[in-house]
Protein backbone atom coordinates (compact mmCIF):
# COMPACT_ATOMS: atom_id res chain seq x y z
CA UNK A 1 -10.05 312.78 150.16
CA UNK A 2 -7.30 312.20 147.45
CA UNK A 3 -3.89 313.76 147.57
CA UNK A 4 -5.02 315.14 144.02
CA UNK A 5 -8.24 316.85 145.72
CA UNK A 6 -6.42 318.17 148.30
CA UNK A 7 -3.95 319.93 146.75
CA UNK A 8 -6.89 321.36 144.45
CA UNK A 9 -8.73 322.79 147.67
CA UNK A 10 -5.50 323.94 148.85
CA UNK A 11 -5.09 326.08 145.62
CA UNK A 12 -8.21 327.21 145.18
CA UNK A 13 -7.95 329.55 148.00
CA UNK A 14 -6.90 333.31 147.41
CA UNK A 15 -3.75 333.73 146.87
CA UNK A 16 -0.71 331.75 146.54
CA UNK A 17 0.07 329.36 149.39
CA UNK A 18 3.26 329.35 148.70
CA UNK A 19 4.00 333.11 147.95
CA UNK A 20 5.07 334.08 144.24
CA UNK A 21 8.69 334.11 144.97
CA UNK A 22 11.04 331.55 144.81
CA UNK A 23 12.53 329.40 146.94
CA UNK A 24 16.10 330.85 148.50
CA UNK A 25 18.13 327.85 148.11
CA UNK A 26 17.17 328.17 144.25
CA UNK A 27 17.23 331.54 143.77
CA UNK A 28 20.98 331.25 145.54
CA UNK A 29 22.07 328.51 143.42
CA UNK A 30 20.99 330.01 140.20
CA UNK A 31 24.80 329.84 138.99
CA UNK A 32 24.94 326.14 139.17
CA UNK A 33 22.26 325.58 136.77
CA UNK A 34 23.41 325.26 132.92
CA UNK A 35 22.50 328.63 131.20
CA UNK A 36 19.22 328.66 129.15
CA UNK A 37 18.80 324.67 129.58
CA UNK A 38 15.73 322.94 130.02
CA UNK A 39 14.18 322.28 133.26
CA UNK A 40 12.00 320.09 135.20
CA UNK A 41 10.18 320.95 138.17
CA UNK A 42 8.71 318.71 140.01
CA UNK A 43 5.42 319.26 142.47
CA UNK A 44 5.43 322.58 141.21
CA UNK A 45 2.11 323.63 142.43
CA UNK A 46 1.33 327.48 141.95
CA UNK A 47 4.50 327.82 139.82
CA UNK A 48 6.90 330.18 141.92
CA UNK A 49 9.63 328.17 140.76
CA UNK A 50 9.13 327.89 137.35
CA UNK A 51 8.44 331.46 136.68
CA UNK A 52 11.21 333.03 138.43
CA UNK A 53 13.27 330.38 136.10
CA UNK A 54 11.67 331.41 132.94
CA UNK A 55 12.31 334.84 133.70
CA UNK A 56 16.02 333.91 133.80
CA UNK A 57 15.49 332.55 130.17
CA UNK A 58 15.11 328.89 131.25
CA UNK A 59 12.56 326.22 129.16
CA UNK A 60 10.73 325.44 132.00
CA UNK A 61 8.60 322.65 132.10
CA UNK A 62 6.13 322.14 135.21
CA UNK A 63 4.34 318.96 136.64
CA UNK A 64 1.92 318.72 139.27
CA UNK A 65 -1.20 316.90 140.87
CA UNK A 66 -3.00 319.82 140.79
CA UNK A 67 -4.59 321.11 137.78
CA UNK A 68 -5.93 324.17 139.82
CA UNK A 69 -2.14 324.80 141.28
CA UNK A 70 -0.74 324.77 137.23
CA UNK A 71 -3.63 327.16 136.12
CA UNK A 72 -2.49 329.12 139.14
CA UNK A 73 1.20 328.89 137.48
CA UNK A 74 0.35 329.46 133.86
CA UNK A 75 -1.86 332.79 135.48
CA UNK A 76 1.54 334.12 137.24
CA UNK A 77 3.84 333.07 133.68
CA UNK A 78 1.33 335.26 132.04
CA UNK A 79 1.64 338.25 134.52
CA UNK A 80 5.35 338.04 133.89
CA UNK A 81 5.62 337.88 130.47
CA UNK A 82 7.11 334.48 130.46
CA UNK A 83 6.07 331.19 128.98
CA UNK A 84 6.10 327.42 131.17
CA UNK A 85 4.73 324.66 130.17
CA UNK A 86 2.86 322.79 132.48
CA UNK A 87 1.57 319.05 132.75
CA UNK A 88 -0.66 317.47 135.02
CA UNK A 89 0.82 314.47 136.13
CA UNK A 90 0.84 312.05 139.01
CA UNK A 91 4.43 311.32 139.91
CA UNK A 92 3.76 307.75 140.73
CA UNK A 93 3.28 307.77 137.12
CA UNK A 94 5.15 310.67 135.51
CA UNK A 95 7.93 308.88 133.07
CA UNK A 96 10.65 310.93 131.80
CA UNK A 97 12.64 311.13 127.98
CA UNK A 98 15.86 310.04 128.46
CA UNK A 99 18.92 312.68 128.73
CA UNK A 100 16.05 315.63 128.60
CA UNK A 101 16.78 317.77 130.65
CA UNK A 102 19.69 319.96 131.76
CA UNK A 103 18.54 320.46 135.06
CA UNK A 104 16.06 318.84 137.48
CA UNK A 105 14.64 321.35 140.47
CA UNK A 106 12.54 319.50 143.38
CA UNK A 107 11.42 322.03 145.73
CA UNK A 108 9.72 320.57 148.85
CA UNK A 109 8.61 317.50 146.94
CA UNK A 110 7.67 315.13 149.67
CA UNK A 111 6.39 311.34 148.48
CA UNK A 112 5.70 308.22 149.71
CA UNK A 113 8.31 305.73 150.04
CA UNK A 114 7.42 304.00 146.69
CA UNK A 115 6.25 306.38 144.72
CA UNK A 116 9.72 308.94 145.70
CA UNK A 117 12.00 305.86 144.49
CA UNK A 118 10.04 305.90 140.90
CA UNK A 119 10.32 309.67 140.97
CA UNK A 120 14.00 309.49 141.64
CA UNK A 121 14.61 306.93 139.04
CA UNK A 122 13.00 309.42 136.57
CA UNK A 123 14.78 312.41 137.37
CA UNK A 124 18.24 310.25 137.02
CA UNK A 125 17.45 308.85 133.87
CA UNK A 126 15.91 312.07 132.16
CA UNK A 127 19.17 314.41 133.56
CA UNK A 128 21.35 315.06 130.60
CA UNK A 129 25.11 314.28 131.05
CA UNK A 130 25.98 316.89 133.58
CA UNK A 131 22.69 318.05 133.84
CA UNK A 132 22.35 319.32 137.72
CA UNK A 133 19.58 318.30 140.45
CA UNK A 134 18.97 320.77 142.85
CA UNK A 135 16.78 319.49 145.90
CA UNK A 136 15.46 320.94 149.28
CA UNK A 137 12.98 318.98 151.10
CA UNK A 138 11.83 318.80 155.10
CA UNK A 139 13.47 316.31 157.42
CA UNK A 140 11.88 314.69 160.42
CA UNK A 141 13.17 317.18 162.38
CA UNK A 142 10.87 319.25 160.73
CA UNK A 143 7.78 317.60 162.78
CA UNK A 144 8.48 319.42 166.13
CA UNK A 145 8.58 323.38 164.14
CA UNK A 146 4.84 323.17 162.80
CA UNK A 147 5.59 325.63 160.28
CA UNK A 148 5.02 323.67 157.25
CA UNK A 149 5.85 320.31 155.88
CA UNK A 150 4.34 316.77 155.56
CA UNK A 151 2.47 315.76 159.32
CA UNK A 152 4.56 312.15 157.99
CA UNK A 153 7.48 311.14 158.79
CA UNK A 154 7.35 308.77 156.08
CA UNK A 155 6.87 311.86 153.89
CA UNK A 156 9.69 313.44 154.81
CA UNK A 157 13.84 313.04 153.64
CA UNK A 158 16.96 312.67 154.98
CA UNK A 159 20.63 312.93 153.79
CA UNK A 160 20.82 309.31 154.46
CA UNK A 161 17.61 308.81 151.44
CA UNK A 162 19.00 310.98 149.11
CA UNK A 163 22.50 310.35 149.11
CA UNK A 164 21.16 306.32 148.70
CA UNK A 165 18.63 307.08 145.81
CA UNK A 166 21.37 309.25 144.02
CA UNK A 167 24.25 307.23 144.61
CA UNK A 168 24.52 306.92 140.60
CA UNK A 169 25.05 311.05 140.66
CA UNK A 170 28.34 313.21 141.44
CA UNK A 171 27.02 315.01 144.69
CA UNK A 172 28.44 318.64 145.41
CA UNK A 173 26.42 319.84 147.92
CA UNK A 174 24.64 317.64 150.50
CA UNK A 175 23.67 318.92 154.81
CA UNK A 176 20.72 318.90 156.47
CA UNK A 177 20.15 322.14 158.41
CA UNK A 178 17.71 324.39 160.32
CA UNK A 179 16.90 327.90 158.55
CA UNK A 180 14.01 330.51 158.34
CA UNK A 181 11.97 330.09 155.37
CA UNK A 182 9.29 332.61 154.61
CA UNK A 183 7.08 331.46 151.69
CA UNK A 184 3.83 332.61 151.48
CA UNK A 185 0.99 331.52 154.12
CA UNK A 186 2.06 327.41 154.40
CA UNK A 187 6.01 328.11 155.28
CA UNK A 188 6.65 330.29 157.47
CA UNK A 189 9.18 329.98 160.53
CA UNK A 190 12.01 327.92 161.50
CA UNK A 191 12.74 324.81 158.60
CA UNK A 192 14.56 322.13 159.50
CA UNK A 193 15.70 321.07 155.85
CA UNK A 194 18.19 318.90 153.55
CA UNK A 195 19.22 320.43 150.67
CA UNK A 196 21.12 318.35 147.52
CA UNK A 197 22.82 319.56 144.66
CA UNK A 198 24.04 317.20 142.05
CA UNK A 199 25.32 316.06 138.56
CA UNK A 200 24.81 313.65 135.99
């Protein structure tokens, strides 16, 4: 089975996986984000993210795998009154504009080893000149909590990885930590976590 067709049969099922809200660390770091600027958000599946960001009067644009998780997305926009735009996209392949965006968010975003360094690249090159990345991914920690997360530990980050693949940004907030994260059916417990914020 495909990563693609997997994520499909994930979203098919009722319901969001994920929950409709979004993620704490985002919804707490709101104030670092340039107001009204453009955003990216990548692996954005059923489009929690992006819609709580639209709702704050973001441009929100969303890519995914899944063509079944960004109908899922555009659905919830719609029930909100808000507009996203969404593009299905394989990030092995997904190039960027340069200096697009104001703001990158990657939200549990977990890639292979190759395919995360193209991603990275991408997200460096379209950030506008002190346009912010905001990150939160699993670590291997995460492996011993089942409660969500790649089953790979090659799937999974470290402050080590991302400090390395954004050395070329100004880092202001970088720890790996355990907290409870409660998102919808797939996350739910104890998260062992790194979380990044950064600028261009």
């Amino acid at each position: 089975m495909t990563t693609e067709n997997k994520w499909d049969l994930k979203y098919s099922e009722e319901g969001f996986a994920y929950g409709t809200q979004p993620n704490d660390f985002l919804r707490q770091n709101l104030h670092q984000l340039p107001v009204g600027g453009r955003v990216l958000c990548l692996a954005e599946g059923e489009g929690r993210n992006s819609v709580f960001l639209a709702k704050q009067g973001f441009e929100v644009v969303a890519v995914d795998s899944s063509a079944v998780g960004l109908q899922k997305a555009q659905e919830l926009a719609r029930s909100e009154k808000v507009q996203i735009t969404t593009i299905v996209a394989d990030l092995a392949e997904f190039t960027v504009e340069e200096a697009f965006y104001d703001a990158v968010i990657s939200i549990f975003c977990h890639l292979p080893s190759p395919v995360r360094q193209f991603a990275y690249a991408q997200v460096v090159k379209g950030l506008k000149k002190d346009g912010v990345l905001l990150l939160e991914g699993y670590t291997p920690a995460q492996l011993k909590n089942n409660t969500g997360g790649p089953p790979s530990k090659e799937l999974l980050l470290t402050l080590e990885i991302l400090k390395n693949d954004f050395a070329s940004l100004n880092i202001l907030h970088a720890i790996e930590l355990e907290r409870d994260i409660i998102e919808g059916r797939l996350h739910t417990g104890p998260g062992a976590v790194v979380q990044l914020i950064a600028t261009k």
